[in-house]
PDB file of N, CA and C in Angstrom:
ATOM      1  N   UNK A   1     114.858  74.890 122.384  1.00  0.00           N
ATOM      2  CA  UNK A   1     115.103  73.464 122.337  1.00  0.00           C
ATOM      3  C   UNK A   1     116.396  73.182 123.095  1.00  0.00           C
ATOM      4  N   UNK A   2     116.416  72.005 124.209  1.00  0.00           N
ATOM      5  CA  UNK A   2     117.688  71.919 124.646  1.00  0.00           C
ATOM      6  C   UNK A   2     117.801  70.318 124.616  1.00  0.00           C
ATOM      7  N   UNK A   3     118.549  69.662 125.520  1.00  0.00           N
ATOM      8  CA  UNK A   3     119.093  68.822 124.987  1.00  0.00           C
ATOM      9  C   UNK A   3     118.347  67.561 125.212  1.00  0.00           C
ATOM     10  N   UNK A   4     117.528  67.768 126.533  1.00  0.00           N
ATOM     11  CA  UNK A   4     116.079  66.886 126.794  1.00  0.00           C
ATOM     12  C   UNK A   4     114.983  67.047 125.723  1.00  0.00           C
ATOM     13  N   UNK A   5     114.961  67.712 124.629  1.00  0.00           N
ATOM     14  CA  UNK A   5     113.859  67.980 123.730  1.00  0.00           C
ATOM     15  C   UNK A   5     114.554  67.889 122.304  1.00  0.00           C
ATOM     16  N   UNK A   6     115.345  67.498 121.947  1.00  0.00           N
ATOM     17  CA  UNK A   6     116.504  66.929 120.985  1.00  0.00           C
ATOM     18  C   UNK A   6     115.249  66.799 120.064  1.00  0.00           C
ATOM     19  N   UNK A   7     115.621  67.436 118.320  1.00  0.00           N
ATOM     20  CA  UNK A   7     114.946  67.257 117.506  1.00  0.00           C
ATOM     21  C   UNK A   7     114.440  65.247 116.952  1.00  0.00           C
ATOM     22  N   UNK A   8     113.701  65.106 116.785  1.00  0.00           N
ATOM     23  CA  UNK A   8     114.241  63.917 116.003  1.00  0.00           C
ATOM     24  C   UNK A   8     114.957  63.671 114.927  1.00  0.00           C
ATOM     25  N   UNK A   9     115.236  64.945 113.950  1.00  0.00           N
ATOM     26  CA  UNK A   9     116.424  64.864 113.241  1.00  0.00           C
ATOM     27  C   UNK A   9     117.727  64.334 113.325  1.00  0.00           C
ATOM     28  N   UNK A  10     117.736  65.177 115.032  1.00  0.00           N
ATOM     29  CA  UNK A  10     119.483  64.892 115.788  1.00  0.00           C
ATOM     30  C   UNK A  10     119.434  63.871 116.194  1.00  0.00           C
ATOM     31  N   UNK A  11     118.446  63.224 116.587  1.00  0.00           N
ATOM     32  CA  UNK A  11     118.048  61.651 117.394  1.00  0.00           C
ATOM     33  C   UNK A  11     118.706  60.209 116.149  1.00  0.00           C
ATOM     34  N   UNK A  12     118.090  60.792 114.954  1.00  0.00           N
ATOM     35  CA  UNK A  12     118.302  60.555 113.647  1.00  0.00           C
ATOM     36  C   UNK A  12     119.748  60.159 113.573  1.00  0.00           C
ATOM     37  N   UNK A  13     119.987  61.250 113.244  1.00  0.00           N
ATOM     38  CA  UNK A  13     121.906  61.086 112.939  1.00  0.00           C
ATOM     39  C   UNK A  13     122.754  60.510 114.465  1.00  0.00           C
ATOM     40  N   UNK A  14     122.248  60.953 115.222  1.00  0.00           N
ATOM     41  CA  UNK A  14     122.863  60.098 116.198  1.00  0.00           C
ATOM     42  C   UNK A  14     122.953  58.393 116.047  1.00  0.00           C
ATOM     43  N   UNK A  15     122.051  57.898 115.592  1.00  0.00           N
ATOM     44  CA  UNK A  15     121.752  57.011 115.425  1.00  0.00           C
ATOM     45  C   UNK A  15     122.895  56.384 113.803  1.00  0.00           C
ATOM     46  N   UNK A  16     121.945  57.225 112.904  1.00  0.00           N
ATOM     47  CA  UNK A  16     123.067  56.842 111.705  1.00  0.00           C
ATOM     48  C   UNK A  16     124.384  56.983 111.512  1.00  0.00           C
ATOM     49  N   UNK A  17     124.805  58.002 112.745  1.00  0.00           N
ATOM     50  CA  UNK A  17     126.469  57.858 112.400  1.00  0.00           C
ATOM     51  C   UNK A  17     127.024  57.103 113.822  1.00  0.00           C
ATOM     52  N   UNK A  18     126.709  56.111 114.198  1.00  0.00           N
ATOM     53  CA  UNK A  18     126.976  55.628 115.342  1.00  0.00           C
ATOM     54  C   UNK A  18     127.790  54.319 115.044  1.00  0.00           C
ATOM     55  N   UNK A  19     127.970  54.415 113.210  1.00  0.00           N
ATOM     56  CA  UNK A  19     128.986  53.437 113.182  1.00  0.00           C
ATOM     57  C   UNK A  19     130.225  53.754 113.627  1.00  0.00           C
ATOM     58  N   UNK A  20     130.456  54.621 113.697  1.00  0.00           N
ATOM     59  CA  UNK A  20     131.984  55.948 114.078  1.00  0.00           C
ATOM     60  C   UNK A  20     132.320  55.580 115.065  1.00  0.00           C
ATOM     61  N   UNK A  21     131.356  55.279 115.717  1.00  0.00           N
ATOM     62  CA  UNK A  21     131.209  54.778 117.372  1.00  0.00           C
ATOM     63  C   UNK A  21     130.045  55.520 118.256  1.00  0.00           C
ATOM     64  N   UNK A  22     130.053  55.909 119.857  1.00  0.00           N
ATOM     65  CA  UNK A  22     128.924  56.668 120.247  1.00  0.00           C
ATOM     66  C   UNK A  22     128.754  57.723 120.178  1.00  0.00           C
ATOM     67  N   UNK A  23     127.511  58.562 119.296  1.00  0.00           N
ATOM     68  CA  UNK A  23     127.661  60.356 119.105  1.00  0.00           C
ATOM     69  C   UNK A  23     126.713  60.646 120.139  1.00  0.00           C
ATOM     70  N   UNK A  24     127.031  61.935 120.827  1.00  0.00           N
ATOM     71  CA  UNK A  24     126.565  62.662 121.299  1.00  0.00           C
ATOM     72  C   UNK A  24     126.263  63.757 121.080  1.00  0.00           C
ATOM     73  N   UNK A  25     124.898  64.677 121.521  1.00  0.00           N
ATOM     74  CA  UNK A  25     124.419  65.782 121.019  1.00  0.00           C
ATOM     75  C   UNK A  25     124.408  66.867 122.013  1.00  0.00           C
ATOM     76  N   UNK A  26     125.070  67.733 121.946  1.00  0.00           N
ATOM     77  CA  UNK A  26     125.160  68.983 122.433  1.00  0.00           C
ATOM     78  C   UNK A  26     124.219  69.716 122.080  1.00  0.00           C
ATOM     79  N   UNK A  27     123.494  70.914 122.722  1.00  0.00           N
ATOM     80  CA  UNK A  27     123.335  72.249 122.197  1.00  0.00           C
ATOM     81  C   UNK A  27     124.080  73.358 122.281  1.00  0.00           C
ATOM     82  N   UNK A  28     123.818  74.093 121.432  1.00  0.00           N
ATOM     83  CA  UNK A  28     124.562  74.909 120.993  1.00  0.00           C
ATOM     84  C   UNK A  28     124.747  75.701 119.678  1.00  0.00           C
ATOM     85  N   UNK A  29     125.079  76.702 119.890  1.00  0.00           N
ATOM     86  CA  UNK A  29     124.706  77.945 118.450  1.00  0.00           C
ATOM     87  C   UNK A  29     123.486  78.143 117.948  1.00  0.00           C
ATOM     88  N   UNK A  30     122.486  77.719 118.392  1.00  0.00           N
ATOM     89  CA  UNK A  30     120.814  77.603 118.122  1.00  0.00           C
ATOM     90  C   UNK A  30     120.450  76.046 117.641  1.00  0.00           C
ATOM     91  N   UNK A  31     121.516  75.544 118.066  1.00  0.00           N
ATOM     92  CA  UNK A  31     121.061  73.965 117.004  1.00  0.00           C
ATOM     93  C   UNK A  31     121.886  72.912 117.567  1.00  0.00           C
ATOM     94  N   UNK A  32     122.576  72.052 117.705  1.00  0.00           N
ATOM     95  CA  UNK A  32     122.865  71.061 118.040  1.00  0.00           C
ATOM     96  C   UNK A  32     124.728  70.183 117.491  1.00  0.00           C
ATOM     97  N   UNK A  33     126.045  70.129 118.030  1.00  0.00           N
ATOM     98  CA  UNK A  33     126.785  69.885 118.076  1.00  0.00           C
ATOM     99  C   UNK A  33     127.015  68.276 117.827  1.00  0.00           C
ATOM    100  N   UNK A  34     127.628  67.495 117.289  1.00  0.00           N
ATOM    101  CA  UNK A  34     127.714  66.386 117.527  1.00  0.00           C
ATOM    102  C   UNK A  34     128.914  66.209 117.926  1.00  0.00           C
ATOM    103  N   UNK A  35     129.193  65.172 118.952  1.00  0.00           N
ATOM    104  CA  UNK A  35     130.369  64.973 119.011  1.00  0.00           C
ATOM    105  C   UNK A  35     130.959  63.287 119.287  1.00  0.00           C
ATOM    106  N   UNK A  36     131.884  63.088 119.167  1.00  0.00           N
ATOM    107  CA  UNK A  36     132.197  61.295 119.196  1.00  0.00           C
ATOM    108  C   UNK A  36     133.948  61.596 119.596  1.00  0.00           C
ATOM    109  N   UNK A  37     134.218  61.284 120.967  1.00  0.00           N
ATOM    110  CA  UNK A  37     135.228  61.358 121.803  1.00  0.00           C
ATOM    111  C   UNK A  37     135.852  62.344 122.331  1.00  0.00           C
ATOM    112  N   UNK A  38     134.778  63.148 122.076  1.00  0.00           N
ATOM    113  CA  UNK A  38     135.287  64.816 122.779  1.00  0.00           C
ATOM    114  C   UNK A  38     135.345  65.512 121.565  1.00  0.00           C
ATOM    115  N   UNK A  39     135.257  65.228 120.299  1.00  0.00           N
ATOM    116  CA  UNK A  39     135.242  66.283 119.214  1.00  0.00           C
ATOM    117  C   UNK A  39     134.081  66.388 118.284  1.00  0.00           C
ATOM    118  N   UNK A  40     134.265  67.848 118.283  1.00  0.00           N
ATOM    119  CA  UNK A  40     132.445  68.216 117.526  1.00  0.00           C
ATOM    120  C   UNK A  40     133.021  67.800 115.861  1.00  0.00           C
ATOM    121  N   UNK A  41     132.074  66.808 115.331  1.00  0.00           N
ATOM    122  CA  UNK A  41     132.841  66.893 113.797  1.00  0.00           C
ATOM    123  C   UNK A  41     131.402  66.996 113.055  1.00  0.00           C
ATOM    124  N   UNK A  42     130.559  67.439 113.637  1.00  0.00           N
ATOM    125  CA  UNK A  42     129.307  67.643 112.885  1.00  0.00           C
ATOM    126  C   UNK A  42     128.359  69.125 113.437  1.00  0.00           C
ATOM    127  N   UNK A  43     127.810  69.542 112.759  1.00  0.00           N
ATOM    128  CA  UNK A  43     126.750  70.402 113.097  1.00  0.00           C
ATOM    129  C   UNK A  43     125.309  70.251 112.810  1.00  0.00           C
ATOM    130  N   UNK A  44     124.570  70.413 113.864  1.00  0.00           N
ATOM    131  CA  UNK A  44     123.128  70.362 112.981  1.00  0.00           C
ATOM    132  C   UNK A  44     122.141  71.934 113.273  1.00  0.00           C
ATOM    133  N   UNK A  45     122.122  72.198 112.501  1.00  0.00           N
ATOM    134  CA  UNK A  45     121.460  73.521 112.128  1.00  0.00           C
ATOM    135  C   UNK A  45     120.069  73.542 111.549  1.00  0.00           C
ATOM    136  N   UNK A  46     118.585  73.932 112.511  1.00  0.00           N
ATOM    137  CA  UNK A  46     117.503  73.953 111.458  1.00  0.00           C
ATOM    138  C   UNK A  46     117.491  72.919 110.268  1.00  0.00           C
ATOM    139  N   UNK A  47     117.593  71.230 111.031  1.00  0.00           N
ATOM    140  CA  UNK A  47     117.344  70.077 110.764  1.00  0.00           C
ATOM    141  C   UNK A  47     118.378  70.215 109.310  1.00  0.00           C
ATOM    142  N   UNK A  48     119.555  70.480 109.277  1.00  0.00           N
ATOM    143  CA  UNK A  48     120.530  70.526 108.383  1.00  0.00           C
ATOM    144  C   UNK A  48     121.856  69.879 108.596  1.00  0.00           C
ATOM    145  N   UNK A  49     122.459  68.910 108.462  1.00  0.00           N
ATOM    146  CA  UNK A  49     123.754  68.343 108.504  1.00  0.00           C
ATOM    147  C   UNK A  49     124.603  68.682 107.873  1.00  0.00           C
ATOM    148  N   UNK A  50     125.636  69.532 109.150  1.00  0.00           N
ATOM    149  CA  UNK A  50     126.742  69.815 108.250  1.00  0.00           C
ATOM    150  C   UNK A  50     128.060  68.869 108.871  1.00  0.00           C
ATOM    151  N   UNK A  51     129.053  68.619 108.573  1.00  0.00           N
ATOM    152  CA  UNK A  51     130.086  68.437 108.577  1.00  0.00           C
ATOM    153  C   UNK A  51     131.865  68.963 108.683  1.00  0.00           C
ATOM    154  N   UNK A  52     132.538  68.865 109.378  1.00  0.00           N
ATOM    155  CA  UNK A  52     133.935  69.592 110.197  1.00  0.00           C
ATOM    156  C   UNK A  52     134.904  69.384 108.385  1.00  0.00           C
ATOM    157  N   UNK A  53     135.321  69.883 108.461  1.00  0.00           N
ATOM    158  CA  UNK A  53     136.368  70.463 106.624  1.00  0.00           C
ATOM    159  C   UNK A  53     137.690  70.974 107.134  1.00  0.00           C
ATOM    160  N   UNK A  54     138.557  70.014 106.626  1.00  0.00           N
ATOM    161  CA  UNK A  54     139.875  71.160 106.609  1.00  0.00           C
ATOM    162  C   UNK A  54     140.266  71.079 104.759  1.00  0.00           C
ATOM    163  N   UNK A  55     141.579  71.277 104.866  1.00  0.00           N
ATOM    164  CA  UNK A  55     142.127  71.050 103.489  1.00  0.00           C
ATOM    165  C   UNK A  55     142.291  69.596 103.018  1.00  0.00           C
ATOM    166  N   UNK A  56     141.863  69.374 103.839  1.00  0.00           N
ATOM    167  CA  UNK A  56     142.238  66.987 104.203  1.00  0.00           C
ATOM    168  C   UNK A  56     140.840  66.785 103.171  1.00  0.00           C
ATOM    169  N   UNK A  57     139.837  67.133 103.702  1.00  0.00           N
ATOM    170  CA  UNK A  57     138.292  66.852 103.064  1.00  0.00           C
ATOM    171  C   UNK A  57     137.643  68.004 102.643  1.00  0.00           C
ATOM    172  N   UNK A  58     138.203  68.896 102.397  1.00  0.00           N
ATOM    173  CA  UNK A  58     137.245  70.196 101.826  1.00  0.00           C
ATOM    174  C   UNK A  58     137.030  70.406 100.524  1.00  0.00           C
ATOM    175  N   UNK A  59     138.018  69.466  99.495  1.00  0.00           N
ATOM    176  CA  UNK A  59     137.653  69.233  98.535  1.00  0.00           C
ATOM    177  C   UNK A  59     136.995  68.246  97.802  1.00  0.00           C
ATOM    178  N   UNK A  60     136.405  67.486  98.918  1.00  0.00           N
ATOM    179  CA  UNK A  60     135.265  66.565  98.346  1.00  0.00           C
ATOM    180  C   UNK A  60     133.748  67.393  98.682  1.00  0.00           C
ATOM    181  N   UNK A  61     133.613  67.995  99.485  1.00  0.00           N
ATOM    182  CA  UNK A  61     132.348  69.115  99.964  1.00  0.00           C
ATOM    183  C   UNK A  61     132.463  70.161  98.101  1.00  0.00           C
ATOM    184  N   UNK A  62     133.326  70.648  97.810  1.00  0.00           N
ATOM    185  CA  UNK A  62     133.440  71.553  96.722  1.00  0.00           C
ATOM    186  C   UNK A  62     133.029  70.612  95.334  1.00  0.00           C
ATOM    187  N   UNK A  63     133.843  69.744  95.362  1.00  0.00           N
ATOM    188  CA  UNK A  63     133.374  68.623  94.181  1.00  0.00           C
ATOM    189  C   UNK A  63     131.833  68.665  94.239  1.00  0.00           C
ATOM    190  N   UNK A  64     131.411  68.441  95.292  1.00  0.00           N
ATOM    191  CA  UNK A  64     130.155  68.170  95.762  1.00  0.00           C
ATOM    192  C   UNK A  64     128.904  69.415  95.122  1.00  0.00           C
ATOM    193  N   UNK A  65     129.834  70.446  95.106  1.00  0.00           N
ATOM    194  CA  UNK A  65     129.515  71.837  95.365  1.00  0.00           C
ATOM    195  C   UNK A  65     127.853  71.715  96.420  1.00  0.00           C
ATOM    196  N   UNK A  66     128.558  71.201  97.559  1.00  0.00           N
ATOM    197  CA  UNK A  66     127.880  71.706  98.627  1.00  0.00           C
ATOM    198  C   UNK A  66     128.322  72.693  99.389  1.00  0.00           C
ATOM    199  N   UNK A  67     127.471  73.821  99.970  1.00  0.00           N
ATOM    200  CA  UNK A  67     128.284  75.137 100.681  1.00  0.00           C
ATOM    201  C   UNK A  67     128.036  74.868 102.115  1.00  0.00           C
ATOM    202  N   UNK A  68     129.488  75.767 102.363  1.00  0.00           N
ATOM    203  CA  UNK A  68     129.950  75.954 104.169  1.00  0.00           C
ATOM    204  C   UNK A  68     128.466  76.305 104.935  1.00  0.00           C
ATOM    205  N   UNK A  69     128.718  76.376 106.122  1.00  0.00           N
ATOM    206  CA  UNK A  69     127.850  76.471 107.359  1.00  0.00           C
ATOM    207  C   UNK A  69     128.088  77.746 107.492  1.00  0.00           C
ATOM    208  N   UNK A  70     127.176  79.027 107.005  1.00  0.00           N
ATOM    209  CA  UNK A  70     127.610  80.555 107.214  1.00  0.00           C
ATOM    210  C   UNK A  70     126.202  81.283 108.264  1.00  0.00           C
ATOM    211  N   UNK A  71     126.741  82.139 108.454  1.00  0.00           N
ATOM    212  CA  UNK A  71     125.936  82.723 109.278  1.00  0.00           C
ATOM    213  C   UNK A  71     125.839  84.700 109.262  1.00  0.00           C
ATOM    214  N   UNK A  72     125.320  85.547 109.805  1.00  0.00           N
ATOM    215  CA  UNK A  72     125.304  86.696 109.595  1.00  0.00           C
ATOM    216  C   UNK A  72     125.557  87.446 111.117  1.00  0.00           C
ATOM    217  N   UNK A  73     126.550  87.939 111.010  1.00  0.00           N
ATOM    218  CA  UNK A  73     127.044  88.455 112.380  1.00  0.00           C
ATOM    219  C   UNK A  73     127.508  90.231 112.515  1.00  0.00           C
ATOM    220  N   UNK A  74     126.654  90.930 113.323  1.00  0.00           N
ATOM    221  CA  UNK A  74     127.080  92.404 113.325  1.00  0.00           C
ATOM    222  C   UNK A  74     127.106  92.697 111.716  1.00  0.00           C
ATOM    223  N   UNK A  75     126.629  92.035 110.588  1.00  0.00           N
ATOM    224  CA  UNK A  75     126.606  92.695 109.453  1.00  0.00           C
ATOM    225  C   UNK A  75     127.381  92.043 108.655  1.00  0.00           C
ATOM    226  N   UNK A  76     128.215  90.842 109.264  1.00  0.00           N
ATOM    227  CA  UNK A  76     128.993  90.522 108.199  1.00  0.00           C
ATOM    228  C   UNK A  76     128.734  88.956 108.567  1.00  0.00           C
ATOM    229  N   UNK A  77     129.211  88.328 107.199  1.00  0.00           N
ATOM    230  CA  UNK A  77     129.588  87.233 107.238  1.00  0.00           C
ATOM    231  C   UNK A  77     130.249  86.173 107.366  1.00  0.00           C
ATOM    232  N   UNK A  78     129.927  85.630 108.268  1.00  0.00           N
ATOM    233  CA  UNK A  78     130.744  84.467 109.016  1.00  0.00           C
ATOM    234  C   UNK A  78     130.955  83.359 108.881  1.00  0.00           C
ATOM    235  N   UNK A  79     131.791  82.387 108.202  1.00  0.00           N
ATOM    236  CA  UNK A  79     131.734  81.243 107.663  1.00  0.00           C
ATOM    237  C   UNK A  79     132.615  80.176 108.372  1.00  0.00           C
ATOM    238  N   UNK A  80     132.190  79.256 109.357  1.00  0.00           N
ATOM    239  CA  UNK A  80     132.803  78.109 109.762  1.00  0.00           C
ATOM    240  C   UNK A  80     133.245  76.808 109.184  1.00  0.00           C
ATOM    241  N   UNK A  81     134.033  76.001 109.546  1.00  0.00           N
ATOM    242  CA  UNK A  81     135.010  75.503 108.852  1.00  0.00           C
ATOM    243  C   UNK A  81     134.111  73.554 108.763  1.00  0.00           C
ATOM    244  N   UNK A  82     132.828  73.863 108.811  1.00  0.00           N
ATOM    245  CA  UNK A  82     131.898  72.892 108.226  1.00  0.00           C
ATOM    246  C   UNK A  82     130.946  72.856 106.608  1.00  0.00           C
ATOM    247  N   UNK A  83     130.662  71.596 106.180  1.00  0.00           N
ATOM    248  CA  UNK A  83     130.086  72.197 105.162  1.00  0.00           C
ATOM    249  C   UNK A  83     128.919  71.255 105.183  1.00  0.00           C
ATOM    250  N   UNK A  84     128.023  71.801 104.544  1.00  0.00           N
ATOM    251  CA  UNK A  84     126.283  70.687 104.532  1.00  0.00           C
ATOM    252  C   UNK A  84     127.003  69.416 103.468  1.00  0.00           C
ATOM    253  N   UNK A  85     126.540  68.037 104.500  1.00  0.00           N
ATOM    254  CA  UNK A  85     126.024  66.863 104.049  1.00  0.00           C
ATOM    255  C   UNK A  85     125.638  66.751 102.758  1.00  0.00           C
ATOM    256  N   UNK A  86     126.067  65.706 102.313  1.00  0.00           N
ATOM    257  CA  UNK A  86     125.235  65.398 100.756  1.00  0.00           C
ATOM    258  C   UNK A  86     124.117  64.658 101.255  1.00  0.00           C
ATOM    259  N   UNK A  87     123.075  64.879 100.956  1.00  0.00           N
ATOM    260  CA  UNK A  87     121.720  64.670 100.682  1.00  0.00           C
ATOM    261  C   UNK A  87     121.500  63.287 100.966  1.00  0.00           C
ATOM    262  N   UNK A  88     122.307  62.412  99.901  1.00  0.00           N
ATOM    263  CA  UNK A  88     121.919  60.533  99.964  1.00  0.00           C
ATOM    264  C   UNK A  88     122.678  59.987 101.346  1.00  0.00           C
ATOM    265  N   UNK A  89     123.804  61.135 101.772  1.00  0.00           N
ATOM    266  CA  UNK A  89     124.988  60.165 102.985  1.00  0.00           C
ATOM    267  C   UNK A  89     123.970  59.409 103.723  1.00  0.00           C
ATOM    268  N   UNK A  90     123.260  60.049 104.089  1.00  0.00           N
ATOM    269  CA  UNK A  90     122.000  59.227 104.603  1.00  0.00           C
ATOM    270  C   UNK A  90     121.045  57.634 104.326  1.00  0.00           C
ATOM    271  N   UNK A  91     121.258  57.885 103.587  1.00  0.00           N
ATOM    272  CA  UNK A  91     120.649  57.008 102.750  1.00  0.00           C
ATOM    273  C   UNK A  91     121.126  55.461 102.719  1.00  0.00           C
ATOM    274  N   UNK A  92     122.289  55.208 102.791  1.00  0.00           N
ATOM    275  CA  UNK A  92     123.118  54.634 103.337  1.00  0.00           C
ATOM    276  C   UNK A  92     124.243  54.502 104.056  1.00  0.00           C
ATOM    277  N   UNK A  93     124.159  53.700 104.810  1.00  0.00           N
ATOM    278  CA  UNK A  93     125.209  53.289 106.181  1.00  0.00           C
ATOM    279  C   UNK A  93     126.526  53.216 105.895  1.00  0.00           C
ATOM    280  N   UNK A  94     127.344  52.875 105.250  1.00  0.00           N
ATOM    281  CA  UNK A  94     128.769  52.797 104.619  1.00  0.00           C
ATOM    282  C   UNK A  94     128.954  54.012 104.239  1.00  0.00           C
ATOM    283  N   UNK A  95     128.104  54.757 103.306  1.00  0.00           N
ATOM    284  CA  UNK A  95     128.786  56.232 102.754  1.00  0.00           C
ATOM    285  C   UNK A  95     128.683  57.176 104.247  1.00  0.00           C
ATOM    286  N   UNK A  96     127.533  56.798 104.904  1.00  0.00           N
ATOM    287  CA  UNK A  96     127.619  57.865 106.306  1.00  0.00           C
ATOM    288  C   UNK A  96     128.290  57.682 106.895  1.00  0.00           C
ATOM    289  N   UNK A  97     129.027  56.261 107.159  1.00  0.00           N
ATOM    290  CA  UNK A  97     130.286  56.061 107.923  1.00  0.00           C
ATOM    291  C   UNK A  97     131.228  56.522 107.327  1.00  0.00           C
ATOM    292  N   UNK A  98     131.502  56.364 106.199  1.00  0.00           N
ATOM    293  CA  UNK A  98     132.795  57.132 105.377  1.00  0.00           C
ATOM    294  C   UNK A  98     132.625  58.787 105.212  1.00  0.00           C
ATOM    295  N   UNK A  99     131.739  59.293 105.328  1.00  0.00           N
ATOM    296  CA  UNK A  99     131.579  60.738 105.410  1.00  0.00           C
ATOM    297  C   UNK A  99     132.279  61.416 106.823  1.00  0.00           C
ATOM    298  N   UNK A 100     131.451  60.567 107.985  1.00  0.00           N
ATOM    299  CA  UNK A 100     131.225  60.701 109.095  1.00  0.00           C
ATOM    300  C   UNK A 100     132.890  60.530 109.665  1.00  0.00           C
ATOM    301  N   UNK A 101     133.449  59.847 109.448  1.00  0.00           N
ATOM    302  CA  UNK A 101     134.988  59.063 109.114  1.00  0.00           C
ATOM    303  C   UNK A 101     135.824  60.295 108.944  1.00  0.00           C
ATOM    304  N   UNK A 102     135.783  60.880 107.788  1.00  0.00           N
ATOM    305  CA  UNK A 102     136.595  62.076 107.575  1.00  0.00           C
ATOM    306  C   UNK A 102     136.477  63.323 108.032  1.00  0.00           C
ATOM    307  N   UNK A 103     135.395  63.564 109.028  1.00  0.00           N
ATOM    308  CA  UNK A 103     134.822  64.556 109.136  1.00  0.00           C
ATOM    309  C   UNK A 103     135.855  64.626 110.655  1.00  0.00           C
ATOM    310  N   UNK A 104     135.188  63.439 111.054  1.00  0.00           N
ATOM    311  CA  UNK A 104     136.609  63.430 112.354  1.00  0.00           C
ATOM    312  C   UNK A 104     137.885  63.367 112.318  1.00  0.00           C
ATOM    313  N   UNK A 105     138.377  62.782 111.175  1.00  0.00           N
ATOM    314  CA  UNK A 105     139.480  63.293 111.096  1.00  0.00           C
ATOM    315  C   UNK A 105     139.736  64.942 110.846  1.00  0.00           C
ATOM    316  N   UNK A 106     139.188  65.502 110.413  1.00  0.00           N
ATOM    317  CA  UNK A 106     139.067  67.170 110.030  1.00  0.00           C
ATOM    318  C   UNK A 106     139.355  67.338 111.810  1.00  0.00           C
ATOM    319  N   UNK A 107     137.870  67.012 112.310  1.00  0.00           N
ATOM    320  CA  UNK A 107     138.079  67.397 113.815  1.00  0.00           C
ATOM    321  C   UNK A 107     139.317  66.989 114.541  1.00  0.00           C
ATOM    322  N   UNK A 108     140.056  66.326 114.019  1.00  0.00           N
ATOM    323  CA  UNK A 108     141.681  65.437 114.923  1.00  0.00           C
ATOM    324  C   UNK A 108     142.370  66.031 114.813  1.00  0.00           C
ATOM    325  N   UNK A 109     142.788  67.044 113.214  1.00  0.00           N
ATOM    326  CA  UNK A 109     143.542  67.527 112.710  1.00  0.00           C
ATOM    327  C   UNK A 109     143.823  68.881 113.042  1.00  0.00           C
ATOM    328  N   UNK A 110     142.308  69.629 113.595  1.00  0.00           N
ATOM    329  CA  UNK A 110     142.308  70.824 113.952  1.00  0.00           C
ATOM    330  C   UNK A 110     142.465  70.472 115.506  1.00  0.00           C
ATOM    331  N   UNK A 111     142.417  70.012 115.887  1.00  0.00           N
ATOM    332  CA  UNK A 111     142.558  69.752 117.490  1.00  0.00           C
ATOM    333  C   UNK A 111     144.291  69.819 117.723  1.00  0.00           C
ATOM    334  N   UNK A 112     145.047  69.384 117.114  1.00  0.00           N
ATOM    335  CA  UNK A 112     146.281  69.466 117.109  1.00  0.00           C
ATOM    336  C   UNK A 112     147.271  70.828 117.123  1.00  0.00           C
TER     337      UNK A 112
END
């Protein structure tokens, strides 16, 4: 899948988090990057939304007890500094903007 064959999932969230302003979809890592002004603050993985985490927002993902974006590498495990979406952000437009909101800030913060 590349970026002319974009899931409709990613088509999806492009769309719903476009209150943020304009997202764009990368490929990449087997799945799809989002990004909104040059920074990736989302991941989409095997139609899965995850989200960019520092110490700023990583404890609303834990509250959540939703888990990081991990993966299996040479045997071990690899865990990036995103975590899966809550389920309803979707669901409505204000909480996806406010999700979507902090997530870039995560991405601002690590960019620095």
């Amino acid at each position: 899948m590349r970026d002319n064959d974009m899931s409709e999932y990613t088509e999806y969230l492009r769309e719903v988090l476009s209150d943020v302003g304009p997202v764009t979809a990368r490929w990449m890592f087997g799945g799809y990057g989002l990004f909104h002004g040059g920074l990736m603050f989302a991941l989409v993985m095997d139609d899965v939304l995850y989200l960019k985490a520092d110490d700023g927002n990583r404890p609303d993902f834990e509250a959540a007890a939703l888990p990081p974006f991990d993966y299996e590498k040479r045997g071990r495990r690899v865990t990036l500094s995103y975590y899966q979406a809550p389920d309803d952000m979707l669901d409505d437009p204000e909480v996806a903007a406010h999700w979507a909101r902090r997530a870039l800030e995560a991405a601002r913060r690590a960019r620095r």
